[in-house]
Structure formats: structure tokens, C-alpha cells
Protein backbone atom coordinates (compact mmCIF):
# COMPACT_ATOMS: atom_id res chain seq x y z
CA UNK A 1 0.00 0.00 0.00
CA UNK A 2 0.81 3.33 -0.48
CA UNK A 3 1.81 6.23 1.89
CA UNK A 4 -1.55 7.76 2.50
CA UNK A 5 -3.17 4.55 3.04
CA UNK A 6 -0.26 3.23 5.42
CA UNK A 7 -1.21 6.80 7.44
CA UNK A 8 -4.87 6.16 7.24
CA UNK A 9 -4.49 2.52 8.64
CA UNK A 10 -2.48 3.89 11.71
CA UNK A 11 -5.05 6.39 12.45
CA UNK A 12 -8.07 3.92 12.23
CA UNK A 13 -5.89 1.58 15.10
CA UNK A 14 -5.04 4.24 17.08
CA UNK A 15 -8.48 5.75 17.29
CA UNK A 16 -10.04 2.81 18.20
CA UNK A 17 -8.48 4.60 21.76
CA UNK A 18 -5.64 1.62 21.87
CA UNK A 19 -1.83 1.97 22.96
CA UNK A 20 0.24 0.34 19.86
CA UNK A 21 3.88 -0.17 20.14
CA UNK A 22 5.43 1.12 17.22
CA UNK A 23 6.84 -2.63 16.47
CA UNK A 24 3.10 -3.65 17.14
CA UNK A 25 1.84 -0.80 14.62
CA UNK A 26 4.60 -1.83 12.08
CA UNK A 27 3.79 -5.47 12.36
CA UNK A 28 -0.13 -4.39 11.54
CA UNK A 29 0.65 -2.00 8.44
CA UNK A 30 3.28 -4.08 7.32
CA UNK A 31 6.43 -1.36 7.54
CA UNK A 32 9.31 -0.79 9.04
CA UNK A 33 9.48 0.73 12.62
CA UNK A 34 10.84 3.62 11.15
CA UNK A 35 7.93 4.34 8.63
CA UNK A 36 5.50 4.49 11.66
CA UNK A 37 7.48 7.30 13.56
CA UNK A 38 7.37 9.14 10.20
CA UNK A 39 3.45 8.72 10.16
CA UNK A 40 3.23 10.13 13.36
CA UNK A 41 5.25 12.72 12.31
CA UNK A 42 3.21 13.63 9.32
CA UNK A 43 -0.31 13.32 11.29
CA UNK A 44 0.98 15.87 14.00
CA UNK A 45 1.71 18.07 11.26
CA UNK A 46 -1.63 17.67 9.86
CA UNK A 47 -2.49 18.21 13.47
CA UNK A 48 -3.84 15.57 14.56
CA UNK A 49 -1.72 15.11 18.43
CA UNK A 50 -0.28 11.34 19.46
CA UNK A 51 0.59 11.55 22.49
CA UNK A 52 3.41 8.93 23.87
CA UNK A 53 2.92 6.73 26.99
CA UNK A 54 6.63 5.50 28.44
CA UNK A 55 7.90 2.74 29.87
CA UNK A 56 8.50 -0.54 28.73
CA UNK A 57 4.30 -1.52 28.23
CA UNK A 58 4.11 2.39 26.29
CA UNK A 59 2.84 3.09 23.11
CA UNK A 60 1.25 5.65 20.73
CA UNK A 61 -2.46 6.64 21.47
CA UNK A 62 -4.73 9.36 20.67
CA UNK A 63 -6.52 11.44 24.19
CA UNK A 64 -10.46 11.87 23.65
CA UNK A 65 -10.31 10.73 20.27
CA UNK A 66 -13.59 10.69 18.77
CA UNK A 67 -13.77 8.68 16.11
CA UNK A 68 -14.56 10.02 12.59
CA UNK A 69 -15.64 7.06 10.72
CA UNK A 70 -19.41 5.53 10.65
CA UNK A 71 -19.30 1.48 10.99
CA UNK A 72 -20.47 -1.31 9.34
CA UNK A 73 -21.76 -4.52 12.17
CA UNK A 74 -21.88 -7.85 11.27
CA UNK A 75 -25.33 -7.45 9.67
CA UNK A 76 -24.24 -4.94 7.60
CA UNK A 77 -21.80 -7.39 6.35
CA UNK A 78 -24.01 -10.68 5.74
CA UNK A 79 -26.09 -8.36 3.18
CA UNK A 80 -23.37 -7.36 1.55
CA UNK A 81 -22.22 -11.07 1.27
CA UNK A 82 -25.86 -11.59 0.19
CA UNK A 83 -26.06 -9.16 -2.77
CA UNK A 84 -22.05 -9.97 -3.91
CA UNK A 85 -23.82 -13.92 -4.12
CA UNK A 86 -26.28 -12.49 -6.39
CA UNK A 87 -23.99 -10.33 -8.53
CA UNK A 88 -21.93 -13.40 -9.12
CA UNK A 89 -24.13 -15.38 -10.01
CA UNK A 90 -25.82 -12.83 -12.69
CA UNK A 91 -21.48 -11.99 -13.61
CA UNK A 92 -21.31 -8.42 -13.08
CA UNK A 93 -18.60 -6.53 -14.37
CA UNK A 94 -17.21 -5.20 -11.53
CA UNK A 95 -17.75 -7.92 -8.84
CA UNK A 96 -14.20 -7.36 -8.46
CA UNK A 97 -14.52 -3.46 -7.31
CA UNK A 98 -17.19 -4.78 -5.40
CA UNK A 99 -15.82 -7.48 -3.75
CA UNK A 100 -13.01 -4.62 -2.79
CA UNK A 101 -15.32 -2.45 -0.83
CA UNK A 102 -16.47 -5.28 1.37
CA UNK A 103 -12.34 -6.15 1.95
CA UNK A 104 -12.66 -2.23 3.32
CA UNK A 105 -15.64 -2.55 4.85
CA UNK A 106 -14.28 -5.70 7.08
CA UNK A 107 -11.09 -3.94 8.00
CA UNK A 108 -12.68 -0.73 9.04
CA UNK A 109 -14.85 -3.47 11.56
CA UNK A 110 -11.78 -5.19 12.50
CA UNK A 111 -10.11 -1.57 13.85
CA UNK A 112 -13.67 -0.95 15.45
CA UNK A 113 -13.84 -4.34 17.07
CA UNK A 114 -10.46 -3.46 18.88
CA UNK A 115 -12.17 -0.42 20.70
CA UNK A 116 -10.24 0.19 23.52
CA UNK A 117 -9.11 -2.08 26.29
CA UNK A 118 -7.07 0.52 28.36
CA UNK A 119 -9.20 3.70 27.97
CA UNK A 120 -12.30 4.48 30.17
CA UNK A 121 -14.65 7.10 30.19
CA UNK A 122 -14.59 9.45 33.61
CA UNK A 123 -18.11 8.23 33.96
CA UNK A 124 -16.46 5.11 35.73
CA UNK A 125 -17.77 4.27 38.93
CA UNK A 126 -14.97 3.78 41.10
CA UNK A 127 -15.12 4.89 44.71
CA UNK A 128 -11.99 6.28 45.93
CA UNK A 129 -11.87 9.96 46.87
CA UNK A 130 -8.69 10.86 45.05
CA UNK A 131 -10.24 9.67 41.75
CA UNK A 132 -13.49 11.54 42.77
CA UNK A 133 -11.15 14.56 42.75
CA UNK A 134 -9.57 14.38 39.62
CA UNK A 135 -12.87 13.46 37.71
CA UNK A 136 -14.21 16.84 39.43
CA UNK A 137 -10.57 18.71 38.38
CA UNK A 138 -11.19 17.52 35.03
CA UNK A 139 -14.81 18.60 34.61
CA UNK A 140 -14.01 21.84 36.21
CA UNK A 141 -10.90 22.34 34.05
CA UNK A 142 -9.00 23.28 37.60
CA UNK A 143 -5.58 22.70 38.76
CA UNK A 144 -5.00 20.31 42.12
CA UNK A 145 -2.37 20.48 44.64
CA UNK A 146 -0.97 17.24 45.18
CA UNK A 147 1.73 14.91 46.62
CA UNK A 148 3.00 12.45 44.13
CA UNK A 149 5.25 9.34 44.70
CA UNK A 150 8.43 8.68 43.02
CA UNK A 151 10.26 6.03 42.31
CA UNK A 152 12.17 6.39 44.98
CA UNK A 153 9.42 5.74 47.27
CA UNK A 154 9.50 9.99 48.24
CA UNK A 155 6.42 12.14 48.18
CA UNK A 156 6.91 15.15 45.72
CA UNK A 157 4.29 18.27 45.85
CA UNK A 158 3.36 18.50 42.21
CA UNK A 159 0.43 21.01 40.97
CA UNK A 160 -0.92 19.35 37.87
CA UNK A 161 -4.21 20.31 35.56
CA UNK A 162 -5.98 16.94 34.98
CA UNK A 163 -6.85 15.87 31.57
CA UNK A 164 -8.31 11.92 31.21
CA UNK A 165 -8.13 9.27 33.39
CA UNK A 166 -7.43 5.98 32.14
CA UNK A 167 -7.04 1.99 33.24
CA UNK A 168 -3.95 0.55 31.80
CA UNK A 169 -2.86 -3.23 33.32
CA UNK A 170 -5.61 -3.01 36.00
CA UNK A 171 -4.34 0.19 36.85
CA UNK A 172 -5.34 3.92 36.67
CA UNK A 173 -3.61 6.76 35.70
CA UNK A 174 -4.44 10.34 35.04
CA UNK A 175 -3.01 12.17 32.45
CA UNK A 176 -2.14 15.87 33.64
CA UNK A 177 -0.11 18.81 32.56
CA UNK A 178 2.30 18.94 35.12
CA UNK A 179 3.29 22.54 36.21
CA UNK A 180 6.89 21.42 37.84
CA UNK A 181 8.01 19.45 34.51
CA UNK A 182 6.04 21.99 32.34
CA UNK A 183 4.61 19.35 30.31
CA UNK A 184 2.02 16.69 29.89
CA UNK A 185 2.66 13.73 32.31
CA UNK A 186 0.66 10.60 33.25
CA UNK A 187 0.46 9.65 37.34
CA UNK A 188 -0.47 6.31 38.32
CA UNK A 189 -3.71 7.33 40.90
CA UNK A 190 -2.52 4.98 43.79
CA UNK A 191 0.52 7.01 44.07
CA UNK A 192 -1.41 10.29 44.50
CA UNK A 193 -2.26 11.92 47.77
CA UNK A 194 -4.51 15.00 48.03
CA UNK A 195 -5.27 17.03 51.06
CA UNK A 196 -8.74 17.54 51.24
CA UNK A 197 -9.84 21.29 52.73
């Protein structure tokens, strides 16, 4: 495939709200590792953002995406088998063109079948107060005070402006701009204290 449709394939994975490893992304298209860090390149300039989770289980996602693509289900698909049946049998000229669009239509399902396994919505119902907090920060659009864990087991004050929470590996994270780092960071929830007034 071409350049364009390489791009357009990354996009449709990463908006199903997945994190891909750029050898997991390459492995999908069918490029090099190299080729995928020059899509992301070329979709930031088209300004679409991909933001970058760390660490060794990181990856390339898109925050809030929304996705811009209708979706065929399984239904959708049958009747489509059903009518391709028919123009076989009746050997229409462009069965092959035909038979094309359903290959498109099943790989746009595929991406939408993967929707995501690691983002949730801040609609979750979990109970703790700290997650209460940021769901409130983020709905507010208000900065929090709060005392953050390293990995050196040492609490840090950090003042961050909370932007999604997420579950990654049966853990939660929010993902903040971080006024001490001046930039966007993600915080793993347990390791956030916040003094309540």
C-alpha cells in the first residue's frame, strides 16, 4: 500500500483509543518501525496530536479521540455477502470493485472491534476519593495540589491540571499537565495523595 493509506491505517488503530507499540503498529501496516514514527510525524503536522505513553508496556495513542468514521456490524456485512452472491451469479462486471469495498468494509470493523481495552470514560464508577477529585478537576478544568510518589518511594508536591483518566494493566492513571516538569505527564492514581480542605 501506499503512503496515505499506510497513514490512514495507523489512524483507524489508534483511534479505536488503543496503545500500539510502534513494532506492534509496524507489524499491523506491514512497515518498518521507522515508517511508523514518520506517520506520526506527518499526522501531527496535519495536526492531529499522538501523544506517547513511556515505559516498557508504552505506546502511541490518541486522548479523547472521537472517532470520525461511521461502521459497518456484522449485519451490515451478511447483506453485503448476500447481494455480492447475487452479482456473481448474474457476472457483473465489476464484482471485483465490489468485492473490494467489502475487503474495506471488514477492515474498518476489525479496527472498530479493537475499541479500547485501556481507555475508560470518567463516567467510571470507582469509589476512591482521590479519583473523585480528579474526575471533578477535570470537569471543572482546575488545577489540584498534590503529593505524588516517586520512584524512589519519596512524596513530591506536584500542581498538575488533569486531563483523562485511564485503566492501563488493572491500573489507573491520570493524564495531567504537570506545572513542575512543564509538560504533559501521566500519574499512576494509587501514588497520588490529596489534602482535602
Amino acid at each position: 500500500m501506499g503512503k496515505i493509506s499506510n497513514i490512514i491505517r495507523m489512524l483507524n488503530y489508534l483511534n479505536t483509543g488503543n496503545k500500539y507499540r510502534v513494532k506492534e503498529l509496524a507489524e499491523k501496516i506491514g512497515v518498518t518501525e521507522r515508517m511508523i514514527r514518520y506517520y506520526k510525524s506527518e499526522l501531527e503536522q496535519a495536526g492531529i496530536s499522538i501523544e506517547t505513553f513511556m515505559g516498557p508496556n508504552g505506546g502511541y495513542y490518541i486522548l479523547n479521540t472521537k472517532n470520525q468514521y461511521n461502521h459497518f456490524n456484522k449485519y451490515d456485512l451478511e447483506l453485503l455477502e448476500s447481494v455480492k452472491e447475487l452479482l456473481e451469479k448474474i457476472q457483473y462486471d465489476n464484482i471485483d470493485k465490489f468485492k473490494n469495498i467489502i475487503e474495506k468494509i471488514i477492515f474498518a470493523k476489525d479496527t472498530e472491534e479493537e475499541k479500547s481495552k485501556y481507555f475508560v470514560e470518567n463516567r467510571e464508577k470507582d469509589k476512591s476519593v482521590v479519583y473523585s477529585l480528579l474526575n471533578d478537576a477535570i470537569l471543572k478544568k482546575a488545577s489540584l495540589k498534590i503529593l505524588y510518589k516517586n520512584l524512589n518511594q519519596n512524596w513530591q508536591e506536584r500542581i498538575i491540571h488533569p486531563i483523562y483518566i485511564f485503566n492501563y494493566n488493572n491500573k489507573y492513571y491520570i493524564t495531567a499537565f504537570c506545572e513542575l516538569r512543564n509538560d504533559i505527564r501521566h500519574f499512576e492514581i494509587d501514588r497520588i495523595k490529596i489534602n482535602e480542605k
